[in-house]
C-alpha atoms as a PDB file:
ATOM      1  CA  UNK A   1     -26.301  22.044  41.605  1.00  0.00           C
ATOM      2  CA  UNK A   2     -27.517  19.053  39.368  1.00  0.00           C
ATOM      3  CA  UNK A   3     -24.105  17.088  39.402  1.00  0.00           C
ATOM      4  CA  UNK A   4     -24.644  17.755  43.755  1.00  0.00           C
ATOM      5  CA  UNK A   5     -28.068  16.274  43.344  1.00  0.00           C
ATOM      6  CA  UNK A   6     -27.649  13.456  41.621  1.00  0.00           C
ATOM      7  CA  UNK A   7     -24.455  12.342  43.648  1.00  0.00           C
ATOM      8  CA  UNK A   8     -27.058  13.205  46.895  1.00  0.00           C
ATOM      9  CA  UNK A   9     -29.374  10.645  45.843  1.00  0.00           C
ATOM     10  CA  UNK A  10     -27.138   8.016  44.328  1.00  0.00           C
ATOM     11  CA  UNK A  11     -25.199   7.416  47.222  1.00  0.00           C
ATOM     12  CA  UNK A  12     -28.479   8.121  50.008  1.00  0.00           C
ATOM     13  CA  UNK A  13     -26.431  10.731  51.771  1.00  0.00           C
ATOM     14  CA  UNK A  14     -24.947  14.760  51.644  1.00  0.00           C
ATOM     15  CA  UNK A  15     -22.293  13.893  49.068  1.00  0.00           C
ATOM     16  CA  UNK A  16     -22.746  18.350  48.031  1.00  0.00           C
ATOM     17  CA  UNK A  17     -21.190  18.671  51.841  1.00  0.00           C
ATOM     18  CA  UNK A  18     -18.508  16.615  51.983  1.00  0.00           C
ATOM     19  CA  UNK A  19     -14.967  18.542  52.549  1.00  0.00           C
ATOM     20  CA  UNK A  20     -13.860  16.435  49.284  1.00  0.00           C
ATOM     21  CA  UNK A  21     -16.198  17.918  47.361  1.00  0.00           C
ATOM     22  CA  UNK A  22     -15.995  20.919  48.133  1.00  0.00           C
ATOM     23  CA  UNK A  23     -12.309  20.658  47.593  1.00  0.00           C
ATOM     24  CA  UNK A  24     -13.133  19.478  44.275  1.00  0.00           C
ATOM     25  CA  UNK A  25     -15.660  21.972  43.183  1.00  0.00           C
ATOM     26  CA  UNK A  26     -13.425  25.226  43.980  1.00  0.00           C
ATOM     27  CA  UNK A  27      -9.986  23.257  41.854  1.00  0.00           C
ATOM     28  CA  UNK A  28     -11.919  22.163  39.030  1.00  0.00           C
ATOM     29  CA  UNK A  29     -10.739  24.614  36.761  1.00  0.00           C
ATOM     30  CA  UNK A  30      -7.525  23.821  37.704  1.00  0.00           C
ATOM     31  CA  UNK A  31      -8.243  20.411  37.253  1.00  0.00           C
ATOM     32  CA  UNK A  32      -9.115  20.830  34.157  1.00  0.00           C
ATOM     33  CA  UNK A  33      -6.040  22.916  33.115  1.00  0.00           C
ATOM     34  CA  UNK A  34      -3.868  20.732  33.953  1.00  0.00           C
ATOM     35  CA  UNK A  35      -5.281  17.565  32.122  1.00  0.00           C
ATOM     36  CA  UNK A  36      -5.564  20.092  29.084  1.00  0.00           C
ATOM     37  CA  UNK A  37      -1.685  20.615  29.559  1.00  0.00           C
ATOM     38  CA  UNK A  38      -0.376  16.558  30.212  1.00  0.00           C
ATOM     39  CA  UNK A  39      -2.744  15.965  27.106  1.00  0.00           C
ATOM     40  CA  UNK A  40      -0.690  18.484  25.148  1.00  0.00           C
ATOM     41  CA  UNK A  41       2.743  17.784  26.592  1.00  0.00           C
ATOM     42  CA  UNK A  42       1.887  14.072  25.597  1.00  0.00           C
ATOM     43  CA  UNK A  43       2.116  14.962  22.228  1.00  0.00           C
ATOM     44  CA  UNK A  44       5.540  16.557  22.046  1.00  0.00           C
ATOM     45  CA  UNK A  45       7.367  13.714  22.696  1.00  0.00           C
ATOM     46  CA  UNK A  46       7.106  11.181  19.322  1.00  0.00           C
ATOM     47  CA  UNK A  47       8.443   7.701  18.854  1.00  0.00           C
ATOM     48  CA  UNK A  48       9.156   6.202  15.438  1.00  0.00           C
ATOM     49  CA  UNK A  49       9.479   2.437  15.384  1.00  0.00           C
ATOM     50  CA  UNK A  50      12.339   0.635  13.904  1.00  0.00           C
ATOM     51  CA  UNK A  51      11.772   0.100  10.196  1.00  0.00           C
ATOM     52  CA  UNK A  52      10.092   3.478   9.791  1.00  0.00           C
ATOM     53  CA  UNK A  53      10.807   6.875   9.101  1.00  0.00           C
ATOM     54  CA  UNK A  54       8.755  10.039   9.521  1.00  0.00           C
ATOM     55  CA  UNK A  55       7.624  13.412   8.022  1.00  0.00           C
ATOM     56  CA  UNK A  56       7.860  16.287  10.410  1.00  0.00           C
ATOM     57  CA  UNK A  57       5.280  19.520   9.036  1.00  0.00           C
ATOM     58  CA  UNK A  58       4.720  22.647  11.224  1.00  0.00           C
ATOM     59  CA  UNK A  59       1.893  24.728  10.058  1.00  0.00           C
ATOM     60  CA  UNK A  60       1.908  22.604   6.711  1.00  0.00           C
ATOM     61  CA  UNK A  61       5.232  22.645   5.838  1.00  0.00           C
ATOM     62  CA  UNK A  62       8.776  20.631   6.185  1.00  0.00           C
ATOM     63  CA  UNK A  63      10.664  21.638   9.558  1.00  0.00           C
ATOM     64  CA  UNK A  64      14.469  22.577   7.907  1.00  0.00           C
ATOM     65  CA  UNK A  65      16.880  20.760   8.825  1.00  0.00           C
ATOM     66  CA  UNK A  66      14.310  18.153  10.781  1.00  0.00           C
ATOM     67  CA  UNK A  67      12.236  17.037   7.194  1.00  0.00           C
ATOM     68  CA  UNK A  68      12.598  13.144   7.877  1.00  0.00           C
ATOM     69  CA  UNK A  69      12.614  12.071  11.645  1.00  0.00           C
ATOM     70  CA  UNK A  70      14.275   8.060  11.763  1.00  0.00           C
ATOM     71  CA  UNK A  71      13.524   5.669  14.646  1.00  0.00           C
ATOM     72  CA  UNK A  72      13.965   6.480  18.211  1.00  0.00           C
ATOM     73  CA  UNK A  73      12.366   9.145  19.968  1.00  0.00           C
ATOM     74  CA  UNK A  74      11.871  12.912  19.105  1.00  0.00           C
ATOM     75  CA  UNK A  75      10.634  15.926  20.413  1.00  0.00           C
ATOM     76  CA  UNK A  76       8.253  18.339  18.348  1.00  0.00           C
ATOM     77  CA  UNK A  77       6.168  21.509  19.179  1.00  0.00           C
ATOM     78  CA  UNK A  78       2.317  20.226  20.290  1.00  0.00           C
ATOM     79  CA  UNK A  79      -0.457  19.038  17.764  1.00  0.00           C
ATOM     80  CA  UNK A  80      -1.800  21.284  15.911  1.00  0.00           C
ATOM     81  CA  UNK A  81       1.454  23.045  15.390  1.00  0.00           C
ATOM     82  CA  UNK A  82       3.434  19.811  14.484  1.00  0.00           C
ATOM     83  CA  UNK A  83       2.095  16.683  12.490  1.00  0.00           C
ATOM     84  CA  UNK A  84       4.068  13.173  11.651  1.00  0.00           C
ATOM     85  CA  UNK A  85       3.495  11.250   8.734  1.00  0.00           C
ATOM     86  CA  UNK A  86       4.877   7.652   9.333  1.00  0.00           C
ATOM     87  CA  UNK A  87       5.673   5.419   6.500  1.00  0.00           C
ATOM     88  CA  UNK A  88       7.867   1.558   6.785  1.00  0.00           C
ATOM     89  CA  UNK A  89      10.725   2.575   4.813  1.00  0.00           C
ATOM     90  CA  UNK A  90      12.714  -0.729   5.331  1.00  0.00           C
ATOM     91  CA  UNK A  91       9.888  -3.074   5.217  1.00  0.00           C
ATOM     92  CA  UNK A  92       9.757  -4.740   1.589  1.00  0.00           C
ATOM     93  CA  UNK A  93       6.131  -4.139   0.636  1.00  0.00           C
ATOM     94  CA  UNK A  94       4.244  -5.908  -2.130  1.00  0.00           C
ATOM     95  CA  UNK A  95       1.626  -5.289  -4.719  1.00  0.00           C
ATOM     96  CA  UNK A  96      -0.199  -7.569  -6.789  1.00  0.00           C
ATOM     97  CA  UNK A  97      -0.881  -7.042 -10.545  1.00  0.00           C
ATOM     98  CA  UNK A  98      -3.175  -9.747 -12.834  1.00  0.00           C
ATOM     99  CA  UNK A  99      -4.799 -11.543  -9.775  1.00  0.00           C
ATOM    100  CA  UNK A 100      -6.535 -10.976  -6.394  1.00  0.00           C
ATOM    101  CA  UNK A 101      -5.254 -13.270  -3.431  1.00  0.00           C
ATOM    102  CA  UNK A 102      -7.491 -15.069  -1.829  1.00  0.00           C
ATOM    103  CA  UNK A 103      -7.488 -17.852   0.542  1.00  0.00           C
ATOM    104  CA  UNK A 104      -5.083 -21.002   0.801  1.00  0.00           C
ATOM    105  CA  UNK A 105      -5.773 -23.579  -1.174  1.00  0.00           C
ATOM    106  CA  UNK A 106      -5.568 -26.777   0.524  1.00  0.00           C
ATOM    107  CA  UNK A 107      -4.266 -28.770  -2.427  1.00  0.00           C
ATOM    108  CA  UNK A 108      -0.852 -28.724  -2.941  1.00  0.00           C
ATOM    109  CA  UNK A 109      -1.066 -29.062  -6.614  1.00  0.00           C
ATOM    110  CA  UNK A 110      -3.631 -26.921  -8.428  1.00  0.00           C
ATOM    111  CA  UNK A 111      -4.270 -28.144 -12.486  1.00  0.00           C
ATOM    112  CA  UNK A 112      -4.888 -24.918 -14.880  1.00  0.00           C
ATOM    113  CA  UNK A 113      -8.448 -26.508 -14.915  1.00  0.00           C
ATOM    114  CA  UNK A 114      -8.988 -24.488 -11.807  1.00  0.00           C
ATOM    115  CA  UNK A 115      -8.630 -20.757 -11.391  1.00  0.00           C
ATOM    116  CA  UNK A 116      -5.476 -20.192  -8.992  1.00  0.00           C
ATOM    117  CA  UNK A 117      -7.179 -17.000  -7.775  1.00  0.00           C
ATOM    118  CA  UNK A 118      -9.381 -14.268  -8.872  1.00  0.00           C
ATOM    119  CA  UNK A 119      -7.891 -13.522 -12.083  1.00  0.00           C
ATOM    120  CA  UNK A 120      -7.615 -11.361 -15.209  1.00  0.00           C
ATOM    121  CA  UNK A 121      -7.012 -12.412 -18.979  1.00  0.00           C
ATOM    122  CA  UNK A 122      -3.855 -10.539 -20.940  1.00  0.00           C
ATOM    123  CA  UNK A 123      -2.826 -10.597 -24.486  1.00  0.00           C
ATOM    124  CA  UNK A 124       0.196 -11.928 -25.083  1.00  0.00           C
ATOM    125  CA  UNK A 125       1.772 -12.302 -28.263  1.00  0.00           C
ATOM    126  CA  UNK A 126       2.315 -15.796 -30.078  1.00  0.00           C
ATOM    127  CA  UNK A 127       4.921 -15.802 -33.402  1.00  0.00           C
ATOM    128  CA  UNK A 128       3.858 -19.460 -34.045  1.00  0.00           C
ATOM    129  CA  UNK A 129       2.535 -19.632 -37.658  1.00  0.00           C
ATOM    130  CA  UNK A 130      -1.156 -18.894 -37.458  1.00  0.00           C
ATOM    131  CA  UNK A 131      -3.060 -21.744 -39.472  1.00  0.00           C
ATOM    132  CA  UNK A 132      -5.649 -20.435 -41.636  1.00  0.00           C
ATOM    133  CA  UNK A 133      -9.189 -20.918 -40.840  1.00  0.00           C
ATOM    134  CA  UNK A 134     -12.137 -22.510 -42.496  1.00  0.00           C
ATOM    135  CA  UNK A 135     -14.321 -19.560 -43.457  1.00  0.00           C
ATOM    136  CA  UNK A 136     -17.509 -19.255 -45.299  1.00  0.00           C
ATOM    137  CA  UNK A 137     -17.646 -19.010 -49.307  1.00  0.00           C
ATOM    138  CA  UNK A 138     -14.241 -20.252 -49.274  1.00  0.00           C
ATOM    139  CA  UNK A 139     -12.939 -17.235 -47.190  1.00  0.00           C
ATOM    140  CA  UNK A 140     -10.042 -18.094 -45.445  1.00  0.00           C
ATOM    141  CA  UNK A 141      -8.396 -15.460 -42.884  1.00  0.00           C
ATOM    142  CA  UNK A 142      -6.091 -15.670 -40.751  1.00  0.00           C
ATOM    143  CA  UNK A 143      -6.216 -16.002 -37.131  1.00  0.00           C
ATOM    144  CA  UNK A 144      -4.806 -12.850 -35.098  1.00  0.00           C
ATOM    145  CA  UNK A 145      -1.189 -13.896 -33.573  1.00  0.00           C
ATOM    146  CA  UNK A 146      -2.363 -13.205 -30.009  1.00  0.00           C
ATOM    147  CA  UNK A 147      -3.380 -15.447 -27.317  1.00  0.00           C
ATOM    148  CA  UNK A 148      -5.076 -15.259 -23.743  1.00  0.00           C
ATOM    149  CA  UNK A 149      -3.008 -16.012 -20.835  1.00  0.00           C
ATOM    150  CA  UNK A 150      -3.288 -15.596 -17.082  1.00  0.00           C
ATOM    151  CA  UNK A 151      -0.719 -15.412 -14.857  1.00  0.00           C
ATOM    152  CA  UNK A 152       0.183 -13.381 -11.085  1.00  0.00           C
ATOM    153  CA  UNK A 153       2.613 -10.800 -10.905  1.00  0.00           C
ATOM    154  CA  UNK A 154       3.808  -9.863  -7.717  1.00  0.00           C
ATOM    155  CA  UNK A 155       5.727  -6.996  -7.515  1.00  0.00           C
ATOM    156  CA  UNK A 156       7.748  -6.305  -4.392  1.00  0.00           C
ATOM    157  CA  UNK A 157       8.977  -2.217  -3.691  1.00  0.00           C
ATOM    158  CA  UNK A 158      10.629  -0.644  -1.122  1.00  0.00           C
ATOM    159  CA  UNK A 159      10.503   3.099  -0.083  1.00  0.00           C
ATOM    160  CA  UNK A 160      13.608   4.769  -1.078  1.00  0.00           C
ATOM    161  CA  UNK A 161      12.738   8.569  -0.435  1.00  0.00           C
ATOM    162  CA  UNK A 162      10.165   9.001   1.684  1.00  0.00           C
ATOM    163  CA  UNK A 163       9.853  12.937   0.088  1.00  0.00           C
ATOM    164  CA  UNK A 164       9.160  12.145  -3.084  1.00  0.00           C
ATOM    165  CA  UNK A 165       6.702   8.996  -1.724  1.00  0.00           C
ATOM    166  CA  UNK A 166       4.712  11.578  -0.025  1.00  0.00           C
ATOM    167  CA  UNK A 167       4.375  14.331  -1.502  1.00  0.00           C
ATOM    168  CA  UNK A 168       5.293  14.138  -5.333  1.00  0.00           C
ATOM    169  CA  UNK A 169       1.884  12.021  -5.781  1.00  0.00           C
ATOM    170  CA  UNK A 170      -1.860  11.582  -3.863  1.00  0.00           C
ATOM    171  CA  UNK A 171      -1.240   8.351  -3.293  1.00  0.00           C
ATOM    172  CA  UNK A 172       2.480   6.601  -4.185  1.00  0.00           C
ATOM    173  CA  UNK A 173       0.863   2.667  -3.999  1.00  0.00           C
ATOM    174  CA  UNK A 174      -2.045   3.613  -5.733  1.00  0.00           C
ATOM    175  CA  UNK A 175      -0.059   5.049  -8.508  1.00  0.00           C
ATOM    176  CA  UNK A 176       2.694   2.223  -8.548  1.00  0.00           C
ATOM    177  CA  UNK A 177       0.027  -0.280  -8.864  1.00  0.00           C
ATOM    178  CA  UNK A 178      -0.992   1.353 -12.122  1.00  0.00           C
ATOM    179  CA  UNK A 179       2.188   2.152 -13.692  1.00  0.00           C
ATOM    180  CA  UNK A 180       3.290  -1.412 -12.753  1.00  0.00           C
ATOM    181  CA  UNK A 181      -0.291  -3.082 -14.512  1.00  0.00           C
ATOM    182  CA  UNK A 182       0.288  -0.512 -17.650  1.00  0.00           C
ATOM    183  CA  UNK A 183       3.879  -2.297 -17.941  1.00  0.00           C
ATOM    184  CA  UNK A 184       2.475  -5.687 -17.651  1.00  0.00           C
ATOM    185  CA  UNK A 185       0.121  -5.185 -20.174  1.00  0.00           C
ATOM    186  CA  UNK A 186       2.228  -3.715 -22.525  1.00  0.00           C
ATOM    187  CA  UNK A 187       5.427  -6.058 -22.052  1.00  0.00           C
ATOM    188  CA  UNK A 188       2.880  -8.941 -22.424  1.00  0.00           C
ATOM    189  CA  UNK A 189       1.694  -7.802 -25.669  1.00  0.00           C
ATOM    190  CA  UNK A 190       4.928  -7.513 -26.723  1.00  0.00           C
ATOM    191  CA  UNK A 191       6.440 -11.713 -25.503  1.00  0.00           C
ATOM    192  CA  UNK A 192       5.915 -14.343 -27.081  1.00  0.00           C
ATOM    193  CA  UNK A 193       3.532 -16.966 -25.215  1.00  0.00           C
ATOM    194  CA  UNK A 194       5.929 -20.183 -25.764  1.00  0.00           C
ATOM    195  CA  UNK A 195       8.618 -18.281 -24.320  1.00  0.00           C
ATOM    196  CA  UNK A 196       7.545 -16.842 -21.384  1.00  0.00           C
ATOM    197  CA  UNK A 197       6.021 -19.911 -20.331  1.00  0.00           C
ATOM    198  CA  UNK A 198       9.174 -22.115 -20.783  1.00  0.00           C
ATOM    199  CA  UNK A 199      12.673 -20.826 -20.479  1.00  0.00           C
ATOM    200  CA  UNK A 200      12.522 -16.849 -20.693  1.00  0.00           C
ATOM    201  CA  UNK A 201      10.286 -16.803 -17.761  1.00  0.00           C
ATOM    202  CA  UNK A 202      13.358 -15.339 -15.271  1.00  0.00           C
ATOM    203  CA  UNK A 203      14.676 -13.065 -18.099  1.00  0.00           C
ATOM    204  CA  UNK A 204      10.780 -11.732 -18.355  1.00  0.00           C
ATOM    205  CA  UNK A 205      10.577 -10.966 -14.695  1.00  0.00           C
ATOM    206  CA  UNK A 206      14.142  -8.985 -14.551  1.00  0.00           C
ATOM    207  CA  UNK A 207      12.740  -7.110 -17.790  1.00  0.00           C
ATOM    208  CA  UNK A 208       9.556  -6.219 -15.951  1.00  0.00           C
ATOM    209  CA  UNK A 209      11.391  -5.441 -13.286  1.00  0.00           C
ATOM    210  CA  UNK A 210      13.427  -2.636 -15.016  1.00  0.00           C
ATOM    211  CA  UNK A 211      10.316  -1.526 -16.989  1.00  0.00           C
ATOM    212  CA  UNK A 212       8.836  -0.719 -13.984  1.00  0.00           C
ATOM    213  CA  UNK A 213      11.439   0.741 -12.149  1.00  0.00           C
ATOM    214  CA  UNK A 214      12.335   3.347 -15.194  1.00  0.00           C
ATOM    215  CA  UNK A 215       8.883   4.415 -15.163  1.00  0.00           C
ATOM    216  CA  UNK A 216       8.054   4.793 -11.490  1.00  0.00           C
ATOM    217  CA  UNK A 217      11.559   6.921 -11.756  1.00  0.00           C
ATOM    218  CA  UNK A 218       9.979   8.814 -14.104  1.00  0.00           C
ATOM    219  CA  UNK A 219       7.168   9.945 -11.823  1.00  0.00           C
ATOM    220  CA  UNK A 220       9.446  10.450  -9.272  1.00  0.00           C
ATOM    221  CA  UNK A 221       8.185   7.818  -7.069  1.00  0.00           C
ATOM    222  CA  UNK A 222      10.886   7.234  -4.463  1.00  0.00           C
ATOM    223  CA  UNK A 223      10.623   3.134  -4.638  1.00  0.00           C
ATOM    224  CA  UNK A 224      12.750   0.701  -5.564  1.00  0.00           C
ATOM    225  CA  UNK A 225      11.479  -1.914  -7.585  1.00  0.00           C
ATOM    226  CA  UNK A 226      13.368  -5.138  -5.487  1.00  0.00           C
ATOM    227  CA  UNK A 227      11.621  -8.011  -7.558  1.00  0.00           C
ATOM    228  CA  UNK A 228       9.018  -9.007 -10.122  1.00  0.00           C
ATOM    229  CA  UNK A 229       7.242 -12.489 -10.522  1.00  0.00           C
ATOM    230  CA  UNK A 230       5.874 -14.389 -13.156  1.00  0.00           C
ATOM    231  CA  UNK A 231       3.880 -16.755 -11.296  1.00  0.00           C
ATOM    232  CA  UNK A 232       0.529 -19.226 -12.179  1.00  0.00           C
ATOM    233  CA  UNK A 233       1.147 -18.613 -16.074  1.00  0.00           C
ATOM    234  CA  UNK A 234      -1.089 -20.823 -17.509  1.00  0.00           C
ATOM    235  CA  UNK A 235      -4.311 -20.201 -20.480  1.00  0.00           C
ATOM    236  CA  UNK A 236      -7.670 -19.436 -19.038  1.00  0.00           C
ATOM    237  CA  UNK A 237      -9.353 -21.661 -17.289  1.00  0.00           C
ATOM    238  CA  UNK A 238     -12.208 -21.388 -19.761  1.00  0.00           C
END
């Protein structure tokens, strides 16, 4: 009687006794019903782009035989029955360890007198003969054989099993990142500064690469560890 009102005296005539209300008014449950029904058909029918693959759950768990849906499209029982968890299993995805990109420099040459990025310090090791140093009351100690360094480390991963992505772990990146910053730190600590700044830079980078790889196996991560870089490896800027 409201919604008849308000129509009444929107549009300044009898809207409540038109034939198409009426018409309306006795089908609107069926009206109704049927949206309720296209909305739930709608979701039976799922397409997976190219370049991803899918989880298919019912009720929580794996469908057998119909665990890992690939690109093109698929049928499925209606939300909340069925769920899809997409993930771009042929897309080479990249993670960044030591640094956090930001924008473009516009100089095509940047000095290490300017930070490349936002970056962190790491200990590296340096088997050049430490010199002693001038201490007090004719101490004279050492100096530690470590030095500071700074450098990027991109490391690029690809989605090999999808399973063991998803469910082995809370979050697969969020791991990965960590396992691959605990191997940069400790391979670091372990290379010797003059070294991986001149010619063993390439060897360092497939050694990373492999470090990484045998421990994300280890958690059963389902990546593939394509390529690690030692880029921007310079001292601090300060």
């Amino acid at each position: 009687a409201t919604a008849a009102q308000t129509l009444d005296y929107q549009f300044g005539f009898k809207v409540s006794e038109t034939w198409f209300y009426s018409a309306f008014k006795k089908s609107l449950l069926w009206v109704v019903t049927l949206q309720i029904a296209v909305l739930l058909f709608s979701t039976c029918v799922v397409f997976i782009e190219p370049g991803e693959h899918a989880l298919l759950e019912r009720s929580g768990k794996l469908v057998s035989g119909r665990e890992v849906l690939g690109p093109g499209g698929h049928f499925k029982m209606p939300w909340p029955l069925d769920r899809v968890y997409r993930h771009r299993t042929e897309e080479i995805q990249t993670l960044n360890v030591g640094f956090t990109p930001e924008e473009e420099h516009e100089e095509t040459v940047i000095l290490w007198t300017k930070a490349h990025a936002k970056e962190e310090n790491f200990l590296v090791a340096n088997r050049a003969n430490a010199t002693p140093a001038a201490g007090l009351d004719g101490d004279s100690r050492k100096a530690p054989p470590v030095s500071l360094v700074t450098v990027s480390v991109p490391v690029q991963f690809q989605i090999t099993d999808i399973k063991d992505w998803f469910y082995n772990h809370e979050s697969g990146s969020n791991l990965l990142q960590q396992v691959a910053t605990r191997e940069v730190v400790r391979f670091l600590a372990s290379a010797d500064l003059d070294e991986i700044m001149t010619h063993a830079r390439m060897e360092s980078g497939l050694a990373l690469r492999d470090r990484i790889q045998t421990a994300a196996d280890g958690y059963k991560l389902g990546a593939k560890i394509l390529h690690v870089g030692l880029e921007d490896l310079h001292p601090p800027v300060k």
